[in-house]
Protein backbone atom coordinates (compact mmCIF):
# COMPACT_ATOMS: atom_id res chain seq x y z
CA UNK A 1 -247.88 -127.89 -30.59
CA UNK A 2 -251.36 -128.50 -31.83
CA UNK A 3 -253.26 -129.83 -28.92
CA UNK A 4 -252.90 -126.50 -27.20
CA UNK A 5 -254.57 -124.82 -29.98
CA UNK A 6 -257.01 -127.51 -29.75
CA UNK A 7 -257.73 -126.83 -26.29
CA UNK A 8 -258.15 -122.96 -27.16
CA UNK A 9 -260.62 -124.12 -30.12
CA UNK A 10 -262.30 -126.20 -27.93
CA UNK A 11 -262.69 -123.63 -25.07
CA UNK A 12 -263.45 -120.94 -27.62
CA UNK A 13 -266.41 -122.87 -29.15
CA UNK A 14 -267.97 -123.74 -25.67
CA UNK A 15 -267.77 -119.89 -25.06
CA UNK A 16 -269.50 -119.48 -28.29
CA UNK A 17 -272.24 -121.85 -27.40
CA UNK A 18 -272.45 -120.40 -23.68
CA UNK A 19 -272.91 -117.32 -24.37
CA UNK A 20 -275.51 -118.50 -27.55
CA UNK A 21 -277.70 -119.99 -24.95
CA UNK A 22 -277.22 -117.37 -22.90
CA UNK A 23 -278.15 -114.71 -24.97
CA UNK A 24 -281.49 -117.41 -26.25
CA UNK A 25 -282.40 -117.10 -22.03
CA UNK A 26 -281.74 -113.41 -22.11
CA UNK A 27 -284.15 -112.86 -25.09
CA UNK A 28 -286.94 -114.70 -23.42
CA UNK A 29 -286.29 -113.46 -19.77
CA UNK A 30 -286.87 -109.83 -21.36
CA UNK A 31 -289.95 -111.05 -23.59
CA UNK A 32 -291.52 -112.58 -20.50
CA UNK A 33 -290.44 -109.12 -17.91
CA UNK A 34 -292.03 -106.82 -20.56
CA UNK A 35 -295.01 -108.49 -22.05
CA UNK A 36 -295.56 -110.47 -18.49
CA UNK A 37 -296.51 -113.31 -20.42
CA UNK A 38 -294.80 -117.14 -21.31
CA UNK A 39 -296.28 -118.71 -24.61
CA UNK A 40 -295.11 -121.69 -26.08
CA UNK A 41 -292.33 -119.88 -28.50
CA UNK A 42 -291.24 -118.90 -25.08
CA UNK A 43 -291.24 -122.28 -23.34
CA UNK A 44 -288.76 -123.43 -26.16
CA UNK A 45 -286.62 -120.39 -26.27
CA UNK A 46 -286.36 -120.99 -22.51
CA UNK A 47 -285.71 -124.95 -22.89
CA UNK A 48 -283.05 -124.13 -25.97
CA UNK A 49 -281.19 -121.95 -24.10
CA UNK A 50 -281.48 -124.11 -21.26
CA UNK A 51 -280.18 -127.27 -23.03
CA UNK A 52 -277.35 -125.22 -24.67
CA UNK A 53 -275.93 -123.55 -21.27
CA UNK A 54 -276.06 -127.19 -19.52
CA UNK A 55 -275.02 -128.92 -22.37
CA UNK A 56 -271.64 -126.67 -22.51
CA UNK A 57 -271.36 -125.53 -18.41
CA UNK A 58 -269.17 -127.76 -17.17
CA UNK A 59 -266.38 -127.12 -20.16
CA UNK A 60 -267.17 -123.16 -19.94
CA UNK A 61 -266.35 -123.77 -15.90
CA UNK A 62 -262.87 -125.65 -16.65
CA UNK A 63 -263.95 -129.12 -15.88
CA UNK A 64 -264.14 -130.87 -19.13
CA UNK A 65 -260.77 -132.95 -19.93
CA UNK A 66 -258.00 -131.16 -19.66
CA UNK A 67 -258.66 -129.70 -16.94
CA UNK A 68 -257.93 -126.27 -16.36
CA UNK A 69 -257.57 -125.15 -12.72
CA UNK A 70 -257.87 -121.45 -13.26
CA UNK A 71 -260.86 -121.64 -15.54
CA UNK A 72 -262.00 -123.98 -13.18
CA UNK A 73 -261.81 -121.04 -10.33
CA UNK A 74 -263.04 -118.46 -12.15
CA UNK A 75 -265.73 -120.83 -13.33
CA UNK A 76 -266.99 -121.84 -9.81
CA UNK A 77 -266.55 -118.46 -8.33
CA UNK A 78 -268.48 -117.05 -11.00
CA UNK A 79 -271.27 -119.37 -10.37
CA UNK A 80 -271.17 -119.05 -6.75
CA UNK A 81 -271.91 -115.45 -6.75
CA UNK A 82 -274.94 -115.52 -9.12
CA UNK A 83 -276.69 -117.99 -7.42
CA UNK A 84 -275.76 -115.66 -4.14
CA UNK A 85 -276.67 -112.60 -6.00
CA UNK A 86 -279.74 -114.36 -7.16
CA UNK A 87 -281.02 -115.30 -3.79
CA UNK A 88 -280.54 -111.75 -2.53
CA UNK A 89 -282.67 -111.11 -5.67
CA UNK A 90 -285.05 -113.33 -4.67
CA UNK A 91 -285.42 -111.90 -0.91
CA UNK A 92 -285.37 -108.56 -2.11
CA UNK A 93 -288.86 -109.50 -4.36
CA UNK A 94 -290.43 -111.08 -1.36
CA UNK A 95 -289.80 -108.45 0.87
CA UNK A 96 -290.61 -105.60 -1.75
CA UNK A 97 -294.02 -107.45 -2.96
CA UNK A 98 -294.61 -108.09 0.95
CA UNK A 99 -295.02 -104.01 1.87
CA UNK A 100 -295.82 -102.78 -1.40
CA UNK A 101 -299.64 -103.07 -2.90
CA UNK A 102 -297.46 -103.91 -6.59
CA UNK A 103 -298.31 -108.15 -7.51
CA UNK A 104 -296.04 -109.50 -9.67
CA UNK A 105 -296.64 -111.67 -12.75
CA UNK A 106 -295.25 -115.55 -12.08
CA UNK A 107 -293.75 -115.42 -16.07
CA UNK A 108 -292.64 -111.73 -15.36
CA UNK A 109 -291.04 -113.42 -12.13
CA UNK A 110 -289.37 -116.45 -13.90
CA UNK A 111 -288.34 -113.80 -16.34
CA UNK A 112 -286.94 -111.12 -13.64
CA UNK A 113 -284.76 -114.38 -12.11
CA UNK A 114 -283.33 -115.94 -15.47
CA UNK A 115 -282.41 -112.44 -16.04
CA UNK A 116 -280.63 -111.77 -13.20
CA UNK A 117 -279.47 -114.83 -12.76
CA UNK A 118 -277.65 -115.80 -16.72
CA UNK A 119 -276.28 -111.89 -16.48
CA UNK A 120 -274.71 -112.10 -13.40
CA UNK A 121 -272.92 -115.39 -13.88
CA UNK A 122 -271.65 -114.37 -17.88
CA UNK A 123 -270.82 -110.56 -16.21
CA UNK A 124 -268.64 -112.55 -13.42
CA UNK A 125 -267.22 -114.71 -15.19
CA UNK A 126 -266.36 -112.45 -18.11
CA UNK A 127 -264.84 -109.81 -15.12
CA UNK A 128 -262.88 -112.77 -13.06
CA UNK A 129 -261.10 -113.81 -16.61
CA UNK A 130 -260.21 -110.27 -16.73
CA UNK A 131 -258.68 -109.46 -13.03
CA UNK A 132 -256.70 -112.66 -13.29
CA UNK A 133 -256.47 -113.85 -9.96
CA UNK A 134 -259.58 -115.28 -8.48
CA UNK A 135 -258.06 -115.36 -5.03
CA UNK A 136 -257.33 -112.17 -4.33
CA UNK A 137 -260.60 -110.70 -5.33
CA UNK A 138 -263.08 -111.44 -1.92
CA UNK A 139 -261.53 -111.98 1.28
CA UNK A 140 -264.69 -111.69 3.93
């Protein structure tokens, strides 16, 4: 009976580092959207939390060994709709600095799109684990 609790440790501590880089990206994101500015405190703040979400993705997702296949659905659907969210983001910016006089800062845009971006995905993903059922939740 201990290699399930293993497995929980395991997950649990790849949580703890996801959401450790996460919060490292969310930190500078903010820093950058406020100050409109990217120093080199930034740049590794950015980088660290960077190395730490890659470094522990794939096991946060369910596809580290064993594999999980409902962590792996709530994992990918997660992910799916913040890079969807993101690109809507992304549009919406272009459009909105397109017919409006207001220029925006490229670190205060790096920072506006890790933002939305690492939020979306850890809001998602934290909501998906919740409802239980990734399946049932978007039918279009």
């Amino acid at each position: 009976m201990e290699k399930p609790e293993k497995k929980t440790d395991s997950y649990k501590a790849t949580m703890g580092l996801m959401w450790i880089g996460s919060a490292i990206l969310l930190v500078s994101s903010v820093y950058m959207i406020i100050w409109k500015m990217f120093n080199d405190i930034i740049a590794i703040g950015v980088l660290l939390g960077a190395m730490i979400i890659i470094i522990s993705f794939f096991s946060y997702i369910g596809m580290e060994r064993p594999k999980d296949e409902r962590l792996m659905k709530v994992g990918t659907m997660s992910a799916t709709w913040s890079w969807y969210i993101t690109l809507m983001f992304l549009c919406f910016l272009l459009f909105s600095g397109f017919y409006t006089p207001r220029q925006f800062q490229p670190a205060e845009l790096f920072g506006l799109v890790i933002f939305v971006m690492v939020s979306s995905m850890l809001v998602l993903n934290t909501y998906f684990n919740r409802k239980g059922d990734v399946e049932e939740t978007f039918h279009l």
